[in-house]
C-alpha atoms as a PDB file:
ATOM      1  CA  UNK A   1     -91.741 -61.500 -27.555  1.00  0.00           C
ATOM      2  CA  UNK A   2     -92.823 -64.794 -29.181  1.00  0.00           C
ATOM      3  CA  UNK A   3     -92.485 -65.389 -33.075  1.00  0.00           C
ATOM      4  CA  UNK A   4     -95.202 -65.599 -35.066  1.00  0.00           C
ATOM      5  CA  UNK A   5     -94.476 -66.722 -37.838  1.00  0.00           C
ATOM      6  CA  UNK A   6     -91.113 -67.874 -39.851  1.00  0.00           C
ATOM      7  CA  UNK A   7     -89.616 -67.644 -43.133  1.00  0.00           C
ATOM      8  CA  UNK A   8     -87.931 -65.554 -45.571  1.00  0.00           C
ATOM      9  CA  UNK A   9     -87.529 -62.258 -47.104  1.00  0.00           C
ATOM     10  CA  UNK A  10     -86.846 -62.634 -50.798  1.00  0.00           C
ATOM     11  CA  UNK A  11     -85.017 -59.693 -52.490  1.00  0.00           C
ATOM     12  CA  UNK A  12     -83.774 -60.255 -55.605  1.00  0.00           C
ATOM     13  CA  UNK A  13     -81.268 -63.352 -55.717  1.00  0.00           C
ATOM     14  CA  UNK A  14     -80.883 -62.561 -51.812  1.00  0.00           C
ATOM     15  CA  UNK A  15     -82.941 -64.957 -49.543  1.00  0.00           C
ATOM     16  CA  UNK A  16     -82.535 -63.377 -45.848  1.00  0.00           C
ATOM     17  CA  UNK A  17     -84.399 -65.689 -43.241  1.00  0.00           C
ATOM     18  CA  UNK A  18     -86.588 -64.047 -40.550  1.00  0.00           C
ATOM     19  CA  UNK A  19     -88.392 -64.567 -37.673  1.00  0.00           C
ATOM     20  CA  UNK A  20     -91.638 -62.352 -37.489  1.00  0.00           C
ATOM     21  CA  UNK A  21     -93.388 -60.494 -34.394  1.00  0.00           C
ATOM     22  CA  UNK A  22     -96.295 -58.561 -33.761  1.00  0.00           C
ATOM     23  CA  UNK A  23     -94.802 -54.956 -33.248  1.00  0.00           C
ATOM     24  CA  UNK A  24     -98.456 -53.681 -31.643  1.00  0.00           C
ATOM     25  CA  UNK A  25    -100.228 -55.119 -29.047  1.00  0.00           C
ATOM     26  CA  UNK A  26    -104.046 -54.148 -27.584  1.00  0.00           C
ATOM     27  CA  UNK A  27    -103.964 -52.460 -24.274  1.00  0.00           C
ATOM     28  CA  UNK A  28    -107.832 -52.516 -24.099  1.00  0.00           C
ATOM     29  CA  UNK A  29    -109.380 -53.807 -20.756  1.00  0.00           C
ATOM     30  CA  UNK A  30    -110.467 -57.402 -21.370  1.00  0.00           C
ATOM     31  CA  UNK A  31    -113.821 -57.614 -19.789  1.00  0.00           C
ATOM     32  CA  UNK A  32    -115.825 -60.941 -19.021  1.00  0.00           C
ATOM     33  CA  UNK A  33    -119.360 -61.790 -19.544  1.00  0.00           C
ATOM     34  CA  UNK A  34    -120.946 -62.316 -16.407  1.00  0.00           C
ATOM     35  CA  UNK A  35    -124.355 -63.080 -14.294  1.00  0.00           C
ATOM     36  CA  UNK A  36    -124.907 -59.584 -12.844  1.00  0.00           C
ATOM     37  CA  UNK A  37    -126.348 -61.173  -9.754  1.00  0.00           C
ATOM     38  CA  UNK A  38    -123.015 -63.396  -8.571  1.00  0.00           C
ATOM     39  CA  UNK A  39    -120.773 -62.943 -11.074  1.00  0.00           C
ATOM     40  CA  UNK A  40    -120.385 -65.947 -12.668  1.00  0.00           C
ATOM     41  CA  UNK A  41    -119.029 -66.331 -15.539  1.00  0.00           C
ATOM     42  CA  UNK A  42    -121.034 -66.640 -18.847  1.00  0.00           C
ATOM     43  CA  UNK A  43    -120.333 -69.534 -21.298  1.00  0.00           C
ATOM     44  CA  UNK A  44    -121.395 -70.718 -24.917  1.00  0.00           C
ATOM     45  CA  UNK A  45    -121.286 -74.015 -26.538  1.00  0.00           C
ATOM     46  CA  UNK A  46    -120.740 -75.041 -30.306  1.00  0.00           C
ATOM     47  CA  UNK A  47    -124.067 -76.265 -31.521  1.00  0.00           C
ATOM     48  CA  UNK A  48    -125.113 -77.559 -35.304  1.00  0.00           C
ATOM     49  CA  UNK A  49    -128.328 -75.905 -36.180  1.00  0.00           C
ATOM     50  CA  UNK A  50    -129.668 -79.251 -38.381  1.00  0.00           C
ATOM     51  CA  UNK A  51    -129.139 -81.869 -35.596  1.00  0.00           C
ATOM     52  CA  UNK A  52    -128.907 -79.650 -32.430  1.00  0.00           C
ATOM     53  CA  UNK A  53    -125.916 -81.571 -31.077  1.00  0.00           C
ATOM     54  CA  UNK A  54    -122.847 -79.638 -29.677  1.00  0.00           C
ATOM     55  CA  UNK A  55    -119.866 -79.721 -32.250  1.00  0.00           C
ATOM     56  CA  UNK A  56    -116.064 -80.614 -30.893  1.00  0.00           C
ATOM     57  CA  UNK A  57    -113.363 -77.697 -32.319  1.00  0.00           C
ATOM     58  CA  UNK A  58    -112.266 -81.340 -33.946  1.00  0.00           C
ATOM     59  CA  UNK A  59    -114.825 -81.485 -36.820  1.00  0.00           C
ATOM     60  CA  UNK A  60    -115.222 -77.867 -37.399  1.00  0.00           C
ATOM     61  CA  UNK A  61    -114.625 -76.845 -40.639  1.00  0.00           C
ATOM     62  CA  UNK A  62    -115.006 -73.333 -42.839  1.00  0.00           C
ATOM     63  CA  UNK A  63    -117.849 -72.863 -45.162  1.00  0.00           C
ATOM     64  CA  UNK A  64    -119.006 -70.023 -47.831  1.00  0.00           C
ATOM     65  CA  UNK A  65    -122.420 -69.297 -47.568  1.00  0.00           C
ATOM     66  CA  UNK A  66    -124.189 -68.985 -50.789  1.00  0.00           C
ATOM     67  CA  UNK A  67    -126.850 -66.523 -51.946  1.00  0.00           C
ATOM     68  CA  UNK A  68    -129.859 -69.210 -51.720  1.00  0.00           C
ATOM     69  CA  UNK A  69    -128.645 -70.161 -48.169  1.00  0.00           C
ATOM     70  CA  UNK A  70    -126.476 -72.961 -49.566  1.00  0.00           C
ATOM     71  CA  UNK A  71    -123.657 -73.953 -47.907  1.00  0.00           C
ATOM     72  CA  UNK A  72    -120.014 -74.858 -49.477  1.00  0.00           C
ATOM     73  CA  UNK A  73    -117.942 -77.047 -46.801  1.00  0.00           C
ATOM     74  CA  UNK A  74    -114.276 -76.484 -46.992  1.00  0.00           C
ATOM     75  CA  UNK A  75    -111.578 -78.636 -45.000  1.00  0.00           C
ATOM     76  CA  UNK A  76    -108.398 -77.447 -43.465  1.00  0.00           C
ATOM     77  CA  UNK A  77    -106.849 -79.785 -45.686  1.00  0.00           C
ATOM     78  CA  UNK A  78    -108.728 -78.853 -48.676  1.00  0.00           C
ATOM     79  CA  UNK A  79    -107.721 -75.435 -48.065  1.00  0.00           C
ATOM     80  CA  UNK A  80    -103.747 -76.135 -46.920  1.00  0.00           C
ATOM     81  CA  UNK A  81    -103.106 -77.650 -50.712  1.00  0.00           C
ATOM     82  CA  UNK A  82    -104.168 -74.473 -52.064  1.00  0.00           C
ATOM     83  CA  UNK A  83    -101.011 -73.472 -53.747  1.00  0.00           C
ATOM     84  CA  UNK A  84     -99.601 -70.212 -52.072  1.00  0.00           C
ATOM     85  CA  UNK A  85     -96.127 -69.199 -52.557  1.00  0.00           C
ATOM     86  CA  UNK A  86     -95.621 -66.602 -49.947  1.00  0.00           C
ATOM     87  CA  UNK A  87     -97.230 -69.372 -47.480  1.00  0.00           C
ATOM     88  CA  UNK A  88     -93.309 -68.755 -45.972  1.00  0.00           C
ATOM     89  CA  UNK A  89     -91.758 -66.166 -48.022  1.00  0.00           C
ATOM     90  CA  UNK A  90     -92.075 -61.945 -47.805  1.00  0.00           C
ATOM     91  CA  UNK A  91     -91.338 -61.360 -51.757  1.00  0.00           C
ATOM     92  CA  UNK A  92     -90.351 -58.021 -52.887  1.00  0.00           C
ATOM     93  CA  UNK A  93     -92.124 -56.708 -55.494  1.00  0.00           C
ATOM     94  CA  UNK A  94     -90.968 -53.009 -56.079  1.00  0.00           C
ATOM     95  CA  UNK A  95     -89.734 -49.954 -54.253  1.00  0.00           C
ATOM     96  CA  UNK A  96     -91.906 -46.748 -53.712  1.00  0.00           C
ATOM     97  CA  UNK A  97     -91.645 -43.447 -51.962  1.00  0.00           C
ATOM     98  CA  UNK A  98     -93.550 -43.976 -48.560  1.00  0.00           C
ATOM     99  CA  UNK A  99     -95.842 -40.715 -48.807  1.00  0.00           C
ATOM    100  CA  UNK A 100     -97.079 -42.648 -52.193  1.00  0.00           C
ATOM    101  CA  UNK A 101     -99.116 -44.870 -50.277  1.00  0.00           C
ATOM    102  CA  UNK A 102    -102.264 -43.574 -48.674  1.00  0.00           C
ATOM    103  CA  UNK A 103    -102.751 -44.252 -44.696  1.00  0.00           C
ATOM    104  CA  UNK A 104    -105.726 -45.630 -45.235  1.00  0.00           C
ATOM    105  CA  UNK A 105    -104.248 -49.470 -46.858  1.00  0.00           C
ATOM    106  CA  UNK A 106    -102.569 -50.072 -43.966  1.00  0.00           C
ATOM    107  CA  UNK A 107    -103.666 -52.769 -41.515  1.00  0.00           C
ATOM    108  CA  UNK A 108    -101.539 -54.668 -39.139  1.00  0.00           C
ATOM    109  CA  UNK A 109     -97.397 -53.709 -38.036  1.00  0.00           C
ATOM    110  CA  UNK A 110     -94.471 -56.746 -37.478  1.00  0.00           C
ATOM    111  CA  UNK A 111     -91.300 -56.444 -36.778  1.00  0.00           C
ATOM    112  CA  UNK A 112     -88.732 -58.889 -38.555  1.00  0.00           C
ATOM    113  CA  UNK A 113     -85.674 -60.369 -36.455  1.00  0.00           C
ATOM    114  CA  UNK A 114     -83.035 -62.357 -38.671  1.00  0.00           C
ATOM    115  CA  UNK A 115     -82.142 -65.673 -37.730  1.00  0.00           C
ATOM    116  CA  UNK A 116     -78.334 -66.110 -36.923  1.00  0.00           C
ATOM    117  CA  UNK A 117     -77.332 -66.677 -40.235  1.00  0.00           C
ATOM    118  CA  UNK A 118     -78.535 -64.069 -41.880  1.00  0.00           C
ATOM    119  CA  UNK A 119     -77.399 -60.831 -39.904  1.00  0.00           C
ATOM    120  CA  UNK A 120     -75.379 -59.639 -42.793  1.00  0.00           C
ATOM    121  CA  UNK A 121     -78.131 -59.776 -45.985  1.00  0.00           C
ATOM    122  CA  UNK A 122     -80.208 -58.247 -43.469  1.00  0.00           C
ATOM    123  CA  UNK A 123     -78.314 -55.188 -42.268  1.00  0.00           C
ATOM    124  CA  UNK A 124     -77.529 -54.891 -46.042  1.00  0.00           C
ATOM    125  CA  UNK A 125     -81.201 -54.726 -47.095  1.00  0.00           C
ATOM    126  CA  UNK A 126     -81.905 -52.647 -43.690  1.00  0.00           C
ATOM    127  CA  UNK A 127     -79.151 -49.786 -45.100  1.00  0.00           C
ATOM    128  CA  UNK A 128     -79.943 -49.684 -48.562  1.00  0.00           C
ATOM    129  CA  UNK A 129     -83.748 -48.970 -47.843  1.00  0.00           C
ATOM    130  CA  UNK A 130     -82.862 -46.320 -45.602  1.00  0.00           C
ATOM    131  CA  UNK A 131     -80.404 -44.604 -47.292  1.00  0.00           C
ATOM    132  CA  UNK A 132     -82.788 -45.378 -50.555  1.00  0.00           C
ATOM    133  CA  UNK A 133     -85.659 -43.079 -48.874  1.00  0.00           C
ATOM    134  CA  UNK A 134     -88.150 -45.675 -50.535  1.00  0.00           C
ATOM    135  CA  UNK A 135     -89.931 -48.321 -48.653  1.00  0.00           C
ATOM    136  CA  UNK A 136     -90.397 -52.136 -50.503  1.00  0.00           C
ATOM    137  CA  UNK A 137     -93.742 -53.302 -51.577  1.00  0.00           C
ATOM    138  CA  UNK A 138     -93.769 -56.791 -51.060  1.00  0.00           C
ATOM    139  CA  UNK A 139     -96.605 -59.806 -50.891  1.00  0.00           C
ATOM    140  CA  UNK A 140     -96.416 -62.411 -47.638  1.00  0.00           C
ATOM    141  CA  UNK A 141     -98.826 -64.982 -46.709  1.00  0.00           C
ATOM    142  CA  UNK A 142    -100.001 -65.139 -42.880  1.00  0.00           C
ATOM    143  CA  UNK A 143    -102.694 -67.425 -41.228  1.00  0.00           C
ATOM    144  CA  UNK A 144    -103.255 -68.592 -45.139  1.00  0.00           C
ATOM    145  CA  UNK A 145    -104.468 -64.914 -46.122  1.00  0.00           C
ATOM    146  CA  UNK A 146    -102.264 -63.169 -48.877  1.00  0.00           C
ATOM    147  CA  UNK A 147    -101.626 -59.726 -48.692  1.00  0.00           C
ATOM    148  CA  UNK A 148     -99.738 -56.848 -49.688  1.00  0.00           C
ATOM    149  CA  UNK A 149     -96.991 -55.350 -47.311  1.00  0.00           C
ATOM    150  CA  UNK A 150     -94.716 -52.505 -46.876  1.00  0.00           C
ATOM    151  CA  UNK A 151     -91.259 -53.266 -45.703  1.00  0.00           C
ATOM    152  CA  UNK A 152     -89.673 -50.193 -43.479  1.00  0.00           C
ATOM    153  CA  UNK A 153     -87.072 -49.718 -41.674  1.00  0.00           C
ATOM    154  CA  UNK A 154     -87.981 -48.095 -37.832  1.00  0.00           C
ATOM    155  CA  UNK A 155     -85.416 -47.801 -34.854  1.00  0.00           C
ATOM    156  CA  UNK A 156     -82.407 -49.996 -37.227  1.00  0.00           C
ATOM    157  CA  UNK A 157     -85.094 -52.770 -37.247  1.00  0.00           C
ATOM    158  CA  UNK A 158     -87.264 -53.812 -40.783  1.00  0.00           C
ATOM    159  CA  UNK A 159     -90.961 -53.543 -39.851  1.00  0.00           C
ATOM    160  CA  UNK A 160     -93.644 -55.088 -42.247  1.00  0.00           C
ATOM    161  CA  UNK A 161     -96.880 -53.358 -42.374  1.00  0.00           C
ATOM    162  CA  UNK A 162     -99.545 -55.311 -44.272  1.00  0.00           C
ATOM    163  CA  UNK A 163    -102.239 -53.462 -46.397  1.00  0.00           C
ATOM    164  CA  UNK A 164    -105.401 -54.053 -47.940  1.00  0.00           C
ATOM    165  CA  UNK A 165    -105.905 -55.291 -51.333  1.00  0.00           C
ATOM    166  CA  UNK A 166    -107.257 -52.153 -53.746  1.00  0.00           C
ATOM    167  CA  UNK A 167    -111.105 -53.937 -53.593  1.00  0.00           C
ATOM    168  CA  UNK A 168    -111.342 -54.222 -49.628  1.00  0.00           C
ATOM    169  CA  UNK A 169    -111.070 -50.399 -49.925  1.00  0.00           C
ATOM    170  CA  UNK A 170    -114.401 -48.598 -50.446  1.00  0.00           C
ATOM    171  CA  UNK A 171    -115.662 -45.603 -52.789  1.00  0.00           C
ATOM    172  CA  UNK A 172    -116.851 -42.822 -50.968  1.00  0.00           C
ATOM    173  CA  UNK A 173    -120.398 -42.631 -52.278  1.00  0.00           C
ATOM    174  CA  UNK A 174    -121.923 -39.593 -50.633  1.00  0.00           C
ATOM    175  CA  UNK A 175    -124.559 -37.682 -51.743  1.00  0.00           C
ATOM    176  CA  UNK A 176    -123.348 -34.227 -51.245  1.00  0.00           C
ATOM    177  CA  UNK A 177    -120.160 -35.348 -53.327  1.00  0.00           C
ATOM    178  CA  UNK A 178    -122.719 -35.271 -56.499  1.00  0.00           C
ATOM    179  CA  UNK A 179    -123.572 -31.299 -55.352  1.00  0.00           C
ATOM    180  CA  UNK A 180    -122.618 -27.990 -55.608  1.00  0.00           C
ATOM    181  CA  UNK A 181    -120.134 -27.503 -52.964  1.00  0.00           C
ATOM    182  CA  UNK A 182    -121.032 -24.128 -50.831  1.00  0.00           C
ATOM    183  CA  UNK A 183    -118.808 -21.154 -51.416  1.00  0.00           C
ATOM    184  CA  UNK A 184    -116.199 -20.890 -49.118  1.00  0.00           C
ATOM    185  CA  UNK A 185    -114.958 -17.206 -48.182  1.00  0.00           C
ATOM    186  CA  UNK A 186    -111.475 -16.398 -48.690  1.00  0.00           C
ATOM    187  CA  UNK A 187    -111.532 -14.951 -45.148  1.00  0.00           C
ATOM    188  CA  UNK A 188    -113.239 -18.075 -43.703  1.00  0.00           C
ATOM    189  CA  UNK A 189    -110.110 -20.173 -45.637  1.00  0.00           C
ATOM    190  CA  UNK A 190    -107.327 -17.976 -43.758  1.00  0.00           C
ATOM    191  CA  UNK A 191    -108.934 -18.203 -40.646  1.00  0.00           C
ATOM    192  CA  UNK A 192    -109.167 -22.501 -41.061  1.00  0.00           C
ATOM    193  CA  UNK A 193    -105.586 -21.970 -42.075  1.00  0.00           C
ATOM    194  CA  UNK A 194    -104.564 -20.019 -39.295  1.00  0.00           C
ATOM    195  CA  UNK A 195    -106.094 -22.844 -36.510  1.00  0.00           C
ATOM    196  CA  UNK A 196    -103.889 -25.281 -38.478  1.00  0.00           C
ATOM    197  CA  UNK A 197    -101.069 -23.401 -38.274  1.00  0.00           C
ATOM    198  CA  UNK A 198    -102.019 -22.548 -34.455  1.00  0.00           C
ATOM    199  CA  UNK A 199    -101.898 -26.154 -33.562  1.00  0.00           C
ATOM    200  CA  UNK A 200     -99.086 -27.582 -35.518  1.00  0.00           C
ATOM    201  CA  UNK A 201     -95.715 -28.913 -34.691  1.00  0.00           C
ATOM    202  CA  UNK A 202     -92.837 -30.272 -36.689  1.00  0.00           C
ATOM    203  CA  UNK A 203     -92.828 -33.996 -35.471  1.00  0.00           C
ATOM    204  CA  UNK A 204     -95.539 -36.321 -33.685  1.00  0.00           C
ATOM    205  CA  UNK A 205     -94.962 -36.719 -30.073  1.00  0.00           C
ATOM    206  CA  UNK A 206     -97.268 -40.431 -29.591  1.00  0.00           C
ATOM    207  CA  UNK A 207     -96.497 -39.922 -25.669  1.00  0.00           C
ATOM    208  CA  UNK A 208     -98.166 -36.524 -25.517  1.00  0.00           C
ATOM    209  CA  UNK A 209    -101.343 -38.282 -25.809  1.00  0.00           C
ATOM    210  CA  UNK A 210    -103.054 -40.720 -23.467  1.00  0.00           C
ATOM    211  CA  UNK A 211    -106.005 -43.053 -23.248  1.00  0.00           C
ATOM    212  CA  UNK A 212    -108.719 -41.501 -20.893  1.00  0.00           C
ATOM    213  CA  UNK A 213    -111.587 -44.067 -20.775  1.00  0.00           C
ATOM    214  CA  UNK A 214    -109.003 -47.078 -20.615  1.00  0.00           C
ATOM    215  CA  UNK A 215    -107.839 -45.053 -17.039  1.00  0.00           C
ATOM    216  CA  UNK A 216    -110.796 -44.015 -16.250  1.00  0.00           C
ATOM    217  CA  UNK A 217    -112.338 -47.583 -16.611  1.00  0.00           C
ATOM    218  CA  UNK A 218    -109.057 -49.121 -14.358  1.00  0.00           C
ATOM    219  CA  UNK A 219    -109.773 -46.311 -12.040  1.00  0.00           C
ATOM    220  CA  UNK A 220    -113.293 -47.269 -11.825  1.00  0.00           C
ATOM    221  CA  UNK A 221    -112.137 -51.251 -11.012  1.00  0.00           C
ATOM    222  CA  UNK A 222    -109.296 -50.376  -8.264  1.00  0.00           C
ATOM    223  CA  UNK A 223    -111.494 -48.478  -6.421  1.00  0.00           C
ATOM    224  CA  UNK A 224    -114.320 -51.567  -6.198  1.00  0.00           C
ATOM    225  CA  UNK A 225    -111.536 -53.915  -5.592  1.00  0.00           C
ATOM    226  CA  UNK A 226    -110.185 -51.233  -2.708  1.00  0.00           C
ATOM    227  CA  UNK A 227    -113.926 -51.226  -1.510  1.00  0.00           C
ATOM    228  CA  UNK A 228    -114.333 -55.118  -1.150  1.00  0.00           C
ATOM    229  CA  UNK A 229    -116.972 -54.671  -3.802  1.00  0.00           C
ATOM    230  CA  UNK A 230    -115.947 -58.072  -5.558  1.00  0.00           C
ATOM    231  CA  UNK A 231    -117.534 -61.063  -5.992  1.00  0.00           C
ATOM    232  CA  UNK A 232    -115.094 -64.571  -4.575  1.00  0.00           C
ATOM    233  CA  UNK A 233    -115.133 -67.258  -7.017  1.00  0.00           C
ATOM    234  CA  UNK A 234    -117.211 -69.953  -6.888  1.00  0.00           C
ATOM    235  CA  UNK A 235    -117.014 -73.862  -8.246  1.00  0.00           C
ATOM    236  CA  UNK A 236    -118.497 -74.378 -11.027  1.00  0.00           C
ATOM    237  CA  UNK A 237    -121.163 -76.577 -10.775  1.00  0.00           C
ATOM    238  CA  UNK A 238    -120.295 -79.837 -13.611  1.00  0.00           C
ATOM    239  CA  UNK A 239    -123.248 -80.638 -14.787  1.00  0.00           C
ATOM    240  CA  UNK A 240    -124.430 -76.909 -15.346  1.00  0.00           C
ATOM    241  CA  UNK A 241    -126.279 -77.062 -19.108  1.00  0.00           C
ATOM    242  CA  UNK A 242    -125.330 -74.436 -21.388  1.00  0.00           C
ATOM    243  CA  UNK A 243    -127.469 -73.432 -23.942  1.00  0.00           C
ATOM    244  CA  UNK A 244    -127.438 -71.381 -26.547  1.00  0.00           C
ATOM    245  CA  UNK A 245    -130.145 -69.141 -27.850  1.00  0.00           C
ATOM    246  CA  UNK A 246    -131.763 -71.064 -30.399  1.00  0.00           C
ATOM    247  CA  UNK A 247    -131.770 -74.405 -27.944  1.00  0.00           C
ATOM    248  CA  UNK A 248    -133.420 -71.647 -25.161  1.00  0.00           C
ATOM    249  CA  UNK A 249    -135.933 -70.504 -27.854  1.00  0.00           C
ATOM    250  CA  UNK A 250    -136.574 -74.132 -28.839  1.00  0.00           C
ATOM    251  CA  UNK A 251    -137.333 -75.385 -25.283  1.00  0.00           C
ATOM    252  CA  UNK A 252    -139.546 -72.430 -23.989  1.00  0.00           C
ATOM    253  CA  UNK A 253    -141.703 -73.311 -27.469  1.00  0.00           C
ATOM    254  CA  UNK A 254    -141.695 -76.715 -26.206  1.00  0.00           C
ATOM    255  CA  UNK A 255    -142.603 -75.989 -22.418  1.00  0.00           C
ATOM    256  CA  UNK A 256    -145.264 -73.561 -23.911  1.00  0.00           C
ATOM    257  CA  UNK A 257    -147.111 -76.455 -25.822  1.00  0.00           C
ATOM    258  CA  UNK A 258    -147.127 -78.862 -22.959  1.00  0.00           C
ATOM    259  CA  UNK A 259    -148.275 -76.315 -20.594  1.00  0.00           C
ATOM    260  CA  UNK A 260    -151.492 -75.495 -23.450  1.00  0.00           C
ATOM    261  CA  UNK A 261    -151.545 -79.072 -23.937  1.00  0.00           C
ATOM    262  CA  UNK A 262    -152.309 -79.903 -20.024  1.00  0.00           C
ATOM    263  CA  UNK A 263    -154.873 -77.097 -19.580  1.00  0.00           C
ATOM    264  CA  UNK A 264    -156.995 -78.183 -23.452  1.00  0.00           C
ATOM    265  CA  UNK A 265    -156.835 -81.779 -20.980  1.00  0.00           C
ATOM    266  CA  UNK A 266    -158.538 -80.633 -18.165  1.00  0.00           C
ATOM    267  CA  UNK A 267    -161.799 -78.552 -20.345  1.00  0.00           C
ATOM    268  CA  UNK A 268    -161.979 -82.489 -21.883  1.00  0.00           C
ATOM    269  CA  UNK A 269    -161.950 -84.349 -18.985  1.00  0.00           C
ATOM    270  CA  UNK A 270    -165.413 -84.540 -18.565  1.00  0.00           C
ATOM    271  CA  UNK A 271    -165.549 -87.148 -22.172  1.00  0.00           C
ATOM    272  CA  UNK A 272    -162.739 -89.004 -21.649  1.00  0.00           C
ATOM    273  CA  UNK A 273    -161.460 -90.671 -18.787  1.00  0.00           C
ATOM    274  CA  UNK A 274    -157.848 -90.623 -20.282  1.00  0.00           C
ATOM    275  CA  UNK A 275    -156.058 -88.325 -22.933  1.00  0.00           C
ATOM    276  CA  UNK A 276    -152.884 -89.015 -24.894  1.00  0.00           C
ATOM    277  CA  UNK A 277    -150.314 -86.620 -25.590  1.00  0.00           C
ATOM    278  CA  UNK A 278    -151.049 -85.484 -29.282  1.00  0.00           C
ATOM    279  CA  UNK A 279    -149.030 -87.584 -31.925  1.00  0.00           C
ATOM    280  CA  UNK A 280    -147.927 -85.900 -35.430  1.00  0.00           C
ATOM    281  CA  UNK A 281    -149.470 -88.210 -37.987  1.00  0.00           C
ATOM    282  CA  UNK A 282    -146.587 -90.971 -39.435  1.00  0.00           C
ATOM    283  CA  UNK A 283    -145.029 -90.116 -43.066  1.00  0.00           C
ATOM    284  CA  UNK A 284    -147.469 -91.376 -45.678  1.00  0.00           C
ATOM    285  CA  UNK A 285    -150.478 -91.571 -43.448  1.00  0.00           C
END
């Protein structure tokens, strides 16, 4: 594994340095966008929409869009002197029980690896929460977005589970919530209860259950690579254009005029002996 990301864990008076990791990774087929007819590979360019120019990754910035369609510009640098002090550091806030914290604040799973120096503070920290029973609500900054975080301990190793901020979560605003719920028979409430109990167990196996349409879709590739049903790469050819979809909107408008323009030309040719491509009238004429 390659570290994402290094700094601290501050707990108390007790600074432990880390080294963080992403503890999930996506197993999801990565699939390409492609010309159906050869295969070729699809590709996009960076355009401005004002000057219609394509835009090196260089002089991209971020920008908040306002209501009116305004736009605020914001530079990396503007936006690295914003002062945040868990840019490097995982502080702890508090300590809660785990089952206080509903499932549904949790986002993304690291795992924390000390650095050499700091084995000790961290098996120290690493026994006390488990023996506590409690898990550490802490605050870390990562790819300059604040967040909140539960520190965990899983297989003798800390994990740090971000979570979403209270207003990121939404109110369930349902209409039937603002009803009269239907009655519910006491027999139809034993019977739920019984399925529960039916299909319960005491721990959750993850390896019981498998992904389907991920094998089914890998299935579905082997057996057109076993039947030669592939497509052999090609050179690209250099000076291929690439537009995007306003620039292909833009020039079909254009080729559309020129075309109407040539035929309104040939109904006139019988007064003129030569026509001039229509001119927009100069500013102030």
């Amino acid at each position: 594994m390659r570290a994402m990301w290094k700094g601290a864990v501050s707990f108390g008076l007790v600074t432990i340095p880390i080294h963080l990791y992403a503890a999930t990774e996506s197993k999801n087929v990565s699939l390409r966008q492609v010309h159906e007819a050869d295969g070729g590979r699809i590709q996009y360019k960076r355009f401005c929409t004002v000057d219609g120019t394509e835009v090196p990754y260089a002089e991209i910035a971020k920008g908040y869009e306002l209501a009116d369609g305004g736009m605020v510009v914001l530079t990396d640098k503007e936006l690295a002197e914003l002062p945040l002090s868990t840019s490097k550091t995982i502080e702890v806030e508090e300590f809660v029980p785990l089952e206080a914290i509903d499932p549904i604040y949790f986002d993304k799973s690291y795992y924390l690896e000390p650095q050499k120096a700091a084995l000790k503070p961290y098996v120290l920290l690493r026994d006390a929460l488990a023996k506590s029973g409690q898990v550490a609500i802490a605050k870390v900054a990562i790819r300059q977005r604040e967040s909140l975080a539960v520190l965990r301990v899983l297989s003798d190793v800390l994990v740090l589970t971000t979570m979403l901020w209270p207003d990121e979560v939404r109110t369930p605003d349902f209409g039937f919530l603002k009803e009269d719920p239907p009655q519910v028979r006491p027999q139809e409430l034993t019977m739920a209860g019984s399925l529960i109990d039916s299909l319960s167990d005491s721990v959750f196996e993850p390896s019981k259950y498998r992904d389907s349409y991920r094998e089914a879709l890998m299935s579905l590739i082997e057996s057109k690579i076993a039947g030669a049903e592939t497509t052999a790469p090609q050179a690209e050819t250099a000076e291929a254009e690439v537009t995007d979809l306003m620039a292909a909107l833009e020039a079909s408008v254009s080729a559309a005029r020129k075309s109407r323009g040539a035929a309104s030309g040939k109904g006139s040719a019988r007064k003129t002996t030569t026509r001039k491509s229509p001119r927009r009238p100069a500013k102030g004429a």
